[in-house]
C-alpha atoms as a PDB file:
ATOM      1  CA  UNK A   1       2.391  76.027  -6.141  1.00  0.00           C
ATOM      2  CA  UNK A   2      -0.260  73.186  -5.289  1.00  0.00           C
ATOM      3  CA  UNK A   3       0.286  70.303  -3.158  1.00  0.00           C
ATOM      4  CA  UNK A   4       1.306  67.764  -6.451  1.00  0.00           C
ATOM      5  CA  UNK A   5       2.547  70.866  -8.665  1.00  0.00           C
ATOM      6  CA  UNK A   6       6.462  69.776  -9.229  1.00  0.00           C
ATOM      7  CA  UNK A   7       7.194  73.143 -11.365  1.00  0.00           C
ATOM      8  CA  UNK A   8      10.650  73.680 -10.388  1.00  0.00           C
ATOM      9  CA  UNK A   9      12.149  70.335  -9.394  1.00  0.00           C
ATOM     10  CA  UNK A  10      14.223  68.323 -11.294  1.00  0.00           C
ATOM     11  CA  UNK A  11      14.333  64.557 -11.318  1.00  0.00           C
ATOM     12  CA  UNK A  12      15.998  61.687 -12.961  1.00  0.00           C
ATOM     13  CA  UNK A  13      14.590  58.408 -14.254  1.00  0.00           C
ATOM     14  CA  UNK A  14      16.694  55.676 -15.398  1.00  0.00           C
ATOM     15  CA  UNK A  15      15.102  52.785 -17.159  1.00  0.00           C
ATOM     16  CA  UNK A  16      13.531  55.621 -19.242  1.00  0.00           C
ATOM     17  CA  UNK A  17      13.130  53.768 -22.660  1.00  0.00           C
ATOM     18  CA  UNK A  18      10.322  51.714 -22.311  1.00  0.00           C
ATOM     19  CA  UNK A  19       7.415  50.791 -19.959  1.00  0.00           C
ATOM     20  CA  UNK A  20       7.707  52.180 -16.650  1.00  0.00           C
ATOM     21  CA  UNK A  21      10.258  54.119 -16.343  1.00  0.00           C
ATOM     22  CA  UNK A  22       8.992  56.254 -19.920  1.00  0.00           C
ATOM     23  CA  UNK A  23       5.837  56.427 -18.058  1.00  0.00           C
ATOM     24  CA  UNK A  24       7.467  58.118 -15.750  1.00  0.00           C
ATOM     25  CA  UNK A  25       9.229  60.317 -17.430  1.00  0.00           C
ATOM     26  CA  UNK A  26       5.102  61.635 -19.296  1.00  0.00           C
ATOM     27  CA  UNK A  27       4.007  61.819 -15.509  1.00  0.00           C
ATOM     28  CA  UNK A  28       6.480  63.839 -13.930  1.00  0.00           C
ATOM     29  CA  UNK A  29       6.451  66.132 -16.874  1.00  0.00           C
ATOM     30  CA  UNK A  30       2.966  66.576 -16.967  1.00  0.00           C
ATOM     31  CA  UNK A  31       3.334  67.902 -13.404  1.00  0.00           C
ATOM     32  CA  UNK A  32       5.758  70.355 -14.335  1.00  0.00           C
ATOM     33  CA  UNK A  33       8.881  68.438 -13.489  1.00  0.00           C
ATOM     34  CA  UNK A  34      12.156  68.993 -15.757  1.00  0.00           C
ATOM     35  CA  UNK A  35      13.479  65.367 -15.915  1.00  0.00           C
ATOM     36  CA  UNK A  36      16.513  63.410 -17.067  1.00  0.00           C
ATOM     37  CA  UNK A  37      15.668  59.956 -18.922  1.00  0.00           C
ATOM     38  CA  UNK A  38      18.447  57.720 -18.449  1.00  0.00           C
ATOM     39  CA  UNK A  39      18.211  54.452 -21.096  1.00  0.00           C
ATOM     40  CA  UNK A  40      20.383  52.685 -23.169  1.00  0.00           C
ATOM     41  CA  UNK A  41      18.176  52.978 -26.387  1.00  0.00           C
ATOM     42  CA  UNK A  42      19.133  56.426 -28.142  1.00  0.00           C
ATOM     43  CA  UNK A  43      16.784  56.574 -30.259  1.00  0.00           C
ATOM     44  CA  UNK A  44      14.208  55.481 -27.929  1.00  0.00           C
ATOM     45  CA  UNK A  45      15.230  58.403 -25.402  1.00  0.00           C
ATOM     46  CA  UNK A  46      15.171  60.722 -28.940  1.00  0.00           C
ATOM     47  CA  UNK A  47      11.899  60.234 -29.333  1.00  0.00           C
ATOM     48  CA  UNK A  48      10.686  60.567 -25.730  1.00  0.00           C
ATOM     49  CA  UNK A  49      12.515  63.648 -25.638  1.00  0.00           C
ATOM     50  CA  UNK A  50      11.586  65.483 -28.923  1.00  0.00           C
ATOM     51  CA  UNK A  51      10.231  69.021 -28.972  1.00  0.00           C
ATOM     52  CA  UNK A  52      10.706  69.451 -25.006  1.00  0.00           C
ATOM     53  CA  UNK A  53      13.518  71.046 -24.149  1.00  0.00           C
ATOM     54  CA  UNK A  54      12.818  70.012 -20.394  1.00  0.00           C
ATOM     55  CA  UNK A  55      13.359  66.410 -21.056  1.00  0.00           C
ATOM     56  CA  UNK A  56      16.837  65.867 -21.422  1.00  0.00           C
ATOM     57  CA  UNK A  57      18.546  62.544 -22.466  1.00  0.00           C
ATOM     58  CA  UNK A  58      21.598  60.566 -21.350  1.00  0.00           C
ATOM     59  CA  UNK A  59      22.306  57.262 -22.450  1.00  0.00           C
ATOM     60  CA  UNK A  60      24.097  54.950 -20.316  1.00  0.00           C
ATOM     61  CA  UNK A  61      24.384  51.353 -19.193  1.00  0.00           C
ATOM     62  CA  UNK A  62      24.157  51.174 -15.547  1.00  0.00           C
ATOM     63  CA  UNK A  63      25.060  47.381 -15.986  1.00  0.00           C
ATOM     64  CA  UNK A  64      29.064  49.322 -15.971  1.00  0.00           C
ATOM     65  CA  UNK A  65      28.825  49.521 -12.317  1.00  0.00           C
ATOM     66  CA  UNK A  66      32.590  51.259 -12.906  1.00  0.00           C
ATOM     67  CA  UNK A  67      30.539  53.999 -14.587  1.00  0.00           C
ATOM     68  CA  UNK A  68      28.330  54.966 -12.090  1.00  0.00           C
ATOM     69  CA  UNK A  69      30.658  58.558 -10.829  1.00  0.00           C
ATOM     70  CA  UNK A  70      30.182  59.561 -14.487  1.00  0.00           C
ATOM     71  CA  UNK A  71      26.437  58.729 -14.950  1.00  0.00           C
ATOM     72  CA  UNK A  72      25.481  60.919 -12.006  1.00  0.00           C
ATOM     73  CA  UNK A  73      27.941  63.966 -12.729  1.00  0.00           C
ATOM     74  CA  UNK A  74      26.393  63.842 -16.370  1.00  0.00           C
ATOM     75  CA  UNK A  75      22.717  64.044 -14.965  1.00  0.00           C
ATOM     76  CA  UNK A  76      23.821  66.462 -12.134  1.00  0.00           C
ATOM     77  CA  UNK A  77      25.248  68.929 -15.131  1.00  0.00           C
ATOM     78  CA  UNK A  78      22.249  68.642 -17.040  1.00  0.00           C
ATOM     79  CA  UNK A  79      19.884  71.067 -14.978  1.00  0.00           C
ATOM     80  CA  UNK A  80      22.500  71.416 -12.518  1.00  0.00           C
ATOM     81  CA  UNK A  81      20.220  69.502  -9.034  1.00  0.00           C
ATOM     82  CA  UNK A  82      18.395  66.372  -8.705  1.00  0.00           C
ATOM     83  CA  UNK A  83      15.305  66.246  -7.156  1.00  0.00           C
ATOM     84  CA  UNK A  84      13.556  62.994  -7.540  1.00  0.00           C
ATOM     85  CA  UNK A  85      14.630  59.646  -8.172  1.00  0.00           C
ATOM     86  CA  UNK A  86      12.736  57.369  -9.600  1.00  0.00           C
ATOM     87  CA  UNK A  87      15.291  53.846 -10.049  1.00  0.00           C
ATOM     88  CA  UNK A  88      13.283  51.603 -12.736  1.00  0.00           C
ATOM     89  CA  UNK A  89      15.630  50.188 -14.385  1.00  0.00           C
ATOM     90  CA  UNK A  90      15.921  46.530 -14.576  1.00  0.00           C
ATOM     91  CA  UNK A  91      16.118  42.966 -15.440  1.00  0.00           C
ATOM     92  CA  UNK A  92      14.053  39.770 -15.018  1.00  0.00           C
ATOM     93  CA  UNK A  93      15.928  36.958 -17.196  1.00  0.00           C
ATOM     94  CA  UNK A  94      12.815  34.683 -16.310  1.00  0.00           C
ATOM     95  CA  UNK A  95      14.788  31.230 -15.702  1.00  0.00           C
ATOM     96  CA  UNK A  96      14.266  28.148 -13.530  1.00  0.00           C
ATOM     97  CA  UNK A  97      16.525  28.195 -10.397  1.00  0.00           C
ATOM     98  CA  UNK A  98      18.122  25.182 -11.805  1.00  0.00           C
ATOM     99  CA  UNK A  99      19.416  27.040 -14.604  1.00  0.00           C
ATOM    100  CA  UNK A 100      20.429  30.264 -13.005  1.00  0.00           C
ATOM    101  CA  UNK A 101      24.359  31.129 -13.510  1.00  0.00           C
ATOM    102  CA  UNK A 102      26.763  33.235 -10.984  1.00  0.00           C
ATOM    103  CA  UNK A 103      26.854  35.768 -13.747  1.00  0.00           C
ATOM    104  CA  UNK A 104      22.663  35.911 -14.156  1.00  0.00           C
ATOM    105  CA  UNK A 105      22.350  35.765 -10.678  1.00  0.00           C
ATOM    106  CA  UNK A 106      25.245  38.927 -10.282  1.00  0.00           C
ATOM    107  CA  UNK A 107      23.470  41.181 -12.775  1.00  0.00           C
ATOM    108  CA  UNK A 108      19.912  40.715 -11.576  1.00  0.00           C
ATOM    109  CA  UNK A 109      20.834  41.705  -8.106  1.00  0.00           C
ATOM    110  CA  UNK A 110      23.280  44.737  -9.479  1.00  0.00           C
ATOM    111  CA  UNK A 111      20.642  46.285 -11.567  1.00  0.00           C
ATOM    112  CA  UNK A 112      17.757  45.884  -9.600  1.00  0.00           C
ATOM    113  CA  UNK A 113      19.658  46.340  -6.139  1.00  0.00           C
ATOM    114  CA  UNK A 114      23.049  47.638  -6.147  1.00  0.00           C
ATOM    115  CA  UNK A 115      22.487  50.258  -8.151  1.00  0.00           C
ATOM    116  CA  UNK A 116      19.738  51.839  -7.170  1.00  0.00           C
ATOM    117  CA  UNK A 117      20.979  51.966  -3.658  1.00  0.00           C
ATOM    118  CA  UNK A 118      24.529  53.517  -5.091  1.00  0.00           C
ATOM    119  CA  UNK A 119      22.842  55.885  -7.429  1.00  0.00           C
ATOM    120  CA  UNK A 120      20.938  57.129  -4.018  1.00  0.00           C
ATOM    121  CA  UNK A 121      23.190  56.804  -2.411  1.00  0.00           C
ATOM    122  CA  UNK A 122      25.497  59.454  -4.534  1.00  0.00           C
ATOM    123  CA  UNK A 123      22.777  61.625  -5.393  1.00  0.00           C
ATOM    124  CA  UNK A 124      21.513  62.561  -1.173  1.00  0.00           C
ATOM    125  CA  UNK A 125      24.553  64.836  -0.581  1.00  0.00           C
ATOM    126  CA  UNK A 126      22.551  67.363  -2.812  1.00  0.00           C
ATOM    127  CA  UNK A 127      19.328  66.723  -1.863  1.00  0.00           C
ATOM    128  CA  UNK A 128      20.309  67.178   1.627  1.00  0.00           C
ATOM    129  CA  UNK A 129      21.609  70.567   1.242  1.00  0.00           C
ATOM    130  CA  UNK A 130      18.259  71.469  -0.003  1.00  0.00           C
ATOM    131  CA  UNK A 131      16.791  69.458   2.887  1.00  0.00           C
ATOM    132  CA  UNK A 132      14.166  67.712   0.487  1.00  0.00           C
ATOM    133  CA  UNK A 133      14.290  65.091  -1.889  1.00  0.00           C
ATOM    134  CA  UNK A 134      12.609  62.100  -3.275  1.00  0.00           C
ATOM    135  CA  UNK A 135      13.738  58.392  -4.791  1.00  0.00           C
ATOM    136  CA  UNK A 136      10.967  55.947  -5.757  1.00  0.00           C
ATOM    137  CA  UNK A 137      12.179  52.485  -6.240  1.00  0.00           C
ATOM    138  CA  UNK A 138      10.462  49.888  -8.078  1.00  0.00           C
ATOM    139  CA  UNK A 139       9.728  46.610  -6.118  1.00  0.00           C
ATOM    140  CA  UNK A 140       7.118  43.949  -7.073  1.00  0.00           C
ATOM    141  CA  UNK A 141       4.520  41.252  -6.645  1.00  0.00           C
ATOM    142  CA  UNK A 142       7.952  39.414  -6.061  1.00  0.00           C
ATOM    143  CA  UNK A 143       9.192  41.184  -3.287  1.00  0.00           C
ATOM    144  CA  UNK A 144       6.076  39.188  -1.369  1.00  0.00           C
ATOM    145  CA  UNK A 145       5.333  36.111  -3.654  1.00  0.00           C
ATOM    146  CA  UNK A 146       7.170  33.635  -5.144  1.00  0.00           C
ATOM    147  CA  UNK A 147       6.415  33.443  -8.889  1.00  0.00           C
ATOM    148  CA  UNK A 148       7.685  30.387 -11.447  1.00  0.00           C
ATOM    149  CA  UNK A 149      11.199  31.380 -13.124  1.00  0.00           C
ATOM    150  CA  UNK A 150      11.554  34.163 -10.373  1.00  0.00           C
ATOM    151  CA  UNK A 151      13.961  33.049  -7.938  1.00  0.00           C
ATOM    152  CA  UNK A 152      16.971  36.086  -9.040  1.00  0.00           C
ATOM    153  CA  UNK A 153      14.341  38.561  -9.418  1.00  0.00           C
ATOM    154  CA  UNK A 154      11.875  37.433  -6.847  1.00  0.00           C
ATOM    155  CA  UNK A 155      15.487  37.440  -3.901  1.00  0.00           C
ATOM    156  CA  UNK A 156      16.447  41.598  -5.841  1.00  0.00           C
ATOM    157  CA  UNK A 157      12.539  42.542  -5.174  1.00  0.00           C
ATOM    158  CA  UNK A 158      12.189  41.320  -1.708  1.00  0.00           C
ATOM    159  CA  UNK A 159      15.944  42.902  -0.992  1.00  0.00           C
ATOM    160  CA  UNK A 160      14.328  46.580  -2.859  1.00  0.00           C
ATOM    161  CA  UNK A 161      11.237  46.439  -0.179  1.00  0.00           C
ATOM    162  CA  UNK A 162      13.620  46.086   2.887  1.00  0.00           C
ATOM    163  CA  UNK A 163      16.470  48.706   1.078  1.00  0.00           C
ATOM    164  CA  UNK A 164      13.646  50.769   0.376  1.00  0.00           C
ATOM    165  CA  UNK A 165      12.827  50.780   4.739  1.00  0.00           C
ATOM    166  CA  UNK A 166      16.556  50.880   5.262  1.00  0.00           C
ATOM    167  CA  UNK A 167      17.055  53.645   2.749  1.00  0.00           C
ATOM    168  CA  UNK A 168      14.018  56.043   4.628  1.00  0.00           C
ATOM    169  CA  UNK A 169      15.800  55.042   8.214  1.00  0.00           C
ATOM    170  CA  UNK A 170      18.973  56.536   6.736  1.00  0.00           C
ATOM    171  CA  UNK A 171      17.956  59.546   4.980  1.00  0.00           C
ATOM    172  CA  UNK A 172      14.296  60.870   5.998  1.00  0.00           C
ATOM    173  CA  UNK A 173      16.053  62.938   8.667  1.00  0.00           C
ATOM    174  CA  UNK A 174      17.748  65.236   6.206  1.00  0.00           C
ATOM    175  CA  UNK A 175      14.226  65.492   3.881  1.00  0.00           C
ATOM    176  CA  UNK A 176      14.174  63.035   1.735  1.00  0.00           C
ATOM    177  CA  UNK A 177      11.446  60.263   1.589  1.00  0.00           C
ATOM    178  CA  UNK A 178      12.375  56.928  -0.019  1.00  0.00           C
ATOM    179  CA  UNK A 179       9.051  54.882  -0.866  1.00  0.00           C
ATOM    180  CA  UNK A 180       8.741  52.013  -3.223  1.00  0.00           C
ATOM    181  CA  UNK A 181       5.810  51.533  -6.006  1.00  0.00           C
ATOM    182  CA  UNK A 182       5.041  47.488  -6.287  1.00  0.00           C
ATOM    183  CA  UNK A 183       3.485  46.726  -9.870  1.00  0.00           C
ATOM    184  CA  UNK A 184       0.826  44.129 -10.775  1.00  0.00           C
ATOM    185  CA  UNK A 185       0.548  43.603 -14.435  1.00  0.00           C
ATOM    186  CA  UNK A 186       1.446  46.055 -16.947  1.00  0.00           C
ATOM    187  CA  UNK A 187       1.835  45.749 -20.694  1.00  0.00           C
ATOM    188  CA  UNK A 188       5.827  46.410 -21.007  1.00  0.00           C
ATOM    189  CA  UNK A 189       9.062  44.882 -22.447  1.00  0.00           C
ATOM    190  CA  UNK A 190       9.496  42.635 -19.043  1.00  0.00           C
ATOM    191  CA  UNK A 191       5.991  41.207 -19.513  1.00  0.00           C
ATOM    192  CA  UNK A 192       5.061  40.587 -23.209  1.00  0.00           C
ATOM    193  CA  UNK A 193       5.524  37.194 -22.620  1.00  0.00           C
ATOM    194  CA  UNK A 194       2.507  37.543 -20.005  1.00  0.00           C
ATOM    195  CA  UNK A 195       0.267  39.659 -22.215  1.00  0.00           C
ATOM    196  CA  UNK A 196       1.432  37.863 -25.768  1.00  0.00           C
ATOM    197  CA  UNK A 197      -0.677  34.817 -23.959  1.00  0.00           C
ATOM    198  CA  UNK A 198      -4.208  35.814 -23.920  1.00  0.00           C
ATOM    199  CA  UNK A 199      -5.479  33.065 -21.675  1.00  0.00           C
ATOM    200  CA  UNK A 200      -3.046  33.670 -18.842  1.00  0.00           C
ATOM    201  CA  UNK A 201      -3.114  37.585 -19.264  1.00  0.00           C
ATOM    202  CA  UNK A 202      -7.298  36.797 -18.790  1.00  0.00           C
ATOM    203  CA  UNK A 203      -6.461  34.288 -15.609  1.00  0.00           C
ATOM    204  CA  UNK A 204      -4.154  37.161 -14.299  1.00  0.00           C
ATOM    205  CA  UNK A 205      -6.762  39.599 -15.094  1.00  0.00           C
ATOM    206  CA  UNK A 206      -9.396  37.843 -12.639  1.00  0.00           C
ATOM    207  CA  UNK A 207      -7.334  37.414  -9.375  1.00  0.00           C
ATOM    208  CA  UNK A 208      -7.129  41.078  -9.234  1.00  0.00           C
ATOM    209  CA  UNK A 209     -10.254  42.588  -7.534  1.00  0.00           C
ATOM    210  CA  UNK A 210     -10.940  44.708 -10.413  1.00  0.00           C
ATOM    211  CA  UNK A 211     -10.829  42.474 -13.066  1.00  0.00           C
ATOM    212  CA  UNK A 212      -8.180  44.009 -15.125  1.00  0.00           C
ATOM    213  CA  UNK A 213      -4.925  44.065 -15.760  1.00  0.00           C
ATOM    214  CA  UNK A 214      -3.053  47.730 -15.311  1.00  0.00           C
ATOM    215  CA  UNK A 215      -3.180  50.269 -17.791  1.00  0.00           C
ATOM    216  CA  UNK A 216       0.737  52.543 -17.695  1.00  0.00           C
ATOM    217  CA  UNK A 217      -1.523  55.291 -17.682  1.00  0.00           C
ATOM    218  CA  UNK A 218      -2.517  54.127 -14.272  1.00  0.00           C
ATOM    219  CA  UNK A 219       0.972  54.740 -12.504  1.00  0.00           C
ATOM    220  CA  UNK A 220       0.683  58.648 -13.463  1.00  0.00           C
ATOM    221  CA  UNK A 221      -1.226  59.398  -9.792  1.00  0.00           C
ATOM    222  CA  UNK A 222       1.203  57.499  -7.316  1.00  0.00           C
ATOM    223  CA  UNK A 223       4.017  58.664  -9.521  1.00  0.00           C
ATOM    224  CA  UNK A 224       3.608  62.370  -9.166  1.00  0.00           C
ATOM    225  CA  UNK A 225       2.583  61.518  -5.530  1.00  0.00           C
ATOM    226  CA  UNK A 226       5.720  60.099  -4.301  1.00  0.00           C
ATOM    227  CA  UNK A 227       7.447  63.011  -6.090  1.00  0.00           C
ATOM    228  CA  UNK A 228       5.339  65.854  -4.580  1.00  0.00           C
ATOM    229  CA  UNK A 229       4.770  67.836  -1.436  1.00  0.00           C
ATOM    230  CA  UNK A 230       2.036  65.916  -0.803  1.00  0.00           C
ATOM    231  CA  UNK A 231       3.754  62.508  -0.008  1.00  0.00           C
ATOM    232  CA  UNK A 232       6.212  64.565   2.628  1.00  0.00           C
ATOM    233  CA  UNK A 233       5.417  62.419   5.459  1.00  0.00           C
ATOM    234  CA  UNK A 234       4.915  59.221   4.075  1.00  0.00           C
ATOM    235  CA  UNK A 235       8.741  57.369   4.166  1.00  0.00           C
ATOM    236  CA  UNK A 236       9.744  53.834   4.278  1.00  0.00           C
ATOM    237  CA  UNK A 237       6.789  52.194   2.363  1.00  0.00           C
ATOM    238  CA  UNK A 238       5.655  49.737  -0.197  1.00  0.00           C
ATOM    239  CA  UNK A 239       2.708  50.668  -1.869  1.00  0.00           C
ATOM    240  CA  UNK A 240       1.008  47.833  -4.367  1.00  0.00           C
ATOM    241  CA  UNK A 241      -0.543  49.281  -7.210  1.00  0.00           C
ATOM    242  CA  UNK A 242      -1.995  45.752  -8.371  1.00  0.00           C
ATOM    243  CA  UNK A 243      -5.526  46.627  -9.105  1.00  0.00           C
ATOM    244  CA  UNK A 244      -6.171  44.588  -5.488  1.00  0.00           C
ATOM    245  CA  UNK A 245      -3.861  41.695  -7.305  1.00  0.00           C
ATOM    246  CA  UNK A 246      -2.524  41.267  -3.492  1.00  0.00           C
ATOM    247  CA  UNK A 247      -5.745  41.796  -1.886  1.00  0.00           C
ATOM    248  CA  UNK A 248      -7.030  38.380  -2.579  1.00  0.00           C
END
């Protein structure tokens, strides 16, 4: 087996129906990965899923924090371990901080911080017997920078970078490395606003030091990366893939 060959493990994505997270769910398959895309878009996951018997659907709604027991033993039956968890799923309601409700505020930190630490936190025990495992969490440009209409998702993101440190402190020990992947700008649901606006998707464009805005197709290598052998001893970080968005 080579160093980023993950033939044989299993991992789960949730936010598997669109941008990210379905790009995760192509990269971790193309490495040989069996993986279970958690959305709550059947026919979405339907489609991801058709003719490969090694990508395996299960719609839920991990908004139903009351849910969460079943969610995991319903992934756990599916190829019987977890390997790898990649949490993507999430929410960015975009509003002022003048306008943001209890309730918006409530469901922006549960989905982008509760649960991912929960879902971890439930799926370890296994990955500990096997003394090896992997969860990727999904931070952001937020989790350093404040952005207009952020202030929910801008307080989850910075709370993902330090639960993604806390997270490695807790469980590297046993095996299993918890890093974080921090977008720039990619073309998905959370950001057609961004790219529907060609002037601003250009402006973004140019404070990167590339001089583009990302491509999904350009998450595939730190993807399989955090998921392989080859990331064993890297734990506890942040790693910005913002096309040098950050750098300048």
């Amino acid at each position: 087996m080579g160093l980023f060959d993950l033939t044989g493990k299993v991992a789960l994505v949730t936010g598997a129906t669109s941008g990210i997270g379905m790009q995760q769910v192509i990269a971790l398959r193309s490495a040989g990965a069996s993986v279970v895309a958690l959305g709550r878009r059947r026919e979405r996951l339907g489609q991801l899923a058709a003719d490969d018997d090694r990508i395996v659907p299960v719609v839920a709604d991990l908004a139903d924090t009351d849910q969460l027991d079943d969610v995991v033993t319903q992934c756990l039956q599916v190829f019987g371990r977890i390997d790898i968890l990649c949490n993507t799923a999430g929410v960015n309601l975009r509003q002022h901080a003048d306008d943001v409700s209890p309730g918006d505020w409530d469901l922006t930190q549960d989905l982008n911080l509760k649960i991912p630490f929960f879902l971890a936190q439930k799926l370890v025990p296994q990955m500990a017997d096997r003394g090896w495992g992997k969860i990727i969490n999904v931070a952001s440009l937020q989790s350093r920078r404040a952005f207009t209409n952020g202030i929910a998702y801008g307080a989850s993101k910075g709370g993902v970078e330090q639960l993604t440190r806390a997270m490695a402190e807790a469980w590297s020990s046993r095996g299993i490395s918890c890093n974080a992947i921090a977008p720039g700008f990619f073309p998905t649901e959370l950001t057609q606003k961004v790219f529907a606006d060609d002037t601003l998707s250009d402006q973004l464009a140019q404070q990167t030091a590339i001089g583009r805005n990302g491509e999904l197709e350009d998450l595939n290598g730190l993807c399989i990366f955090l998921a392989s052998h080859g990331s064993d001893y890297i734990t506890g970080q942040t790693i910005f893939i913002d096309g040098g968005f950050t750098a300048k």
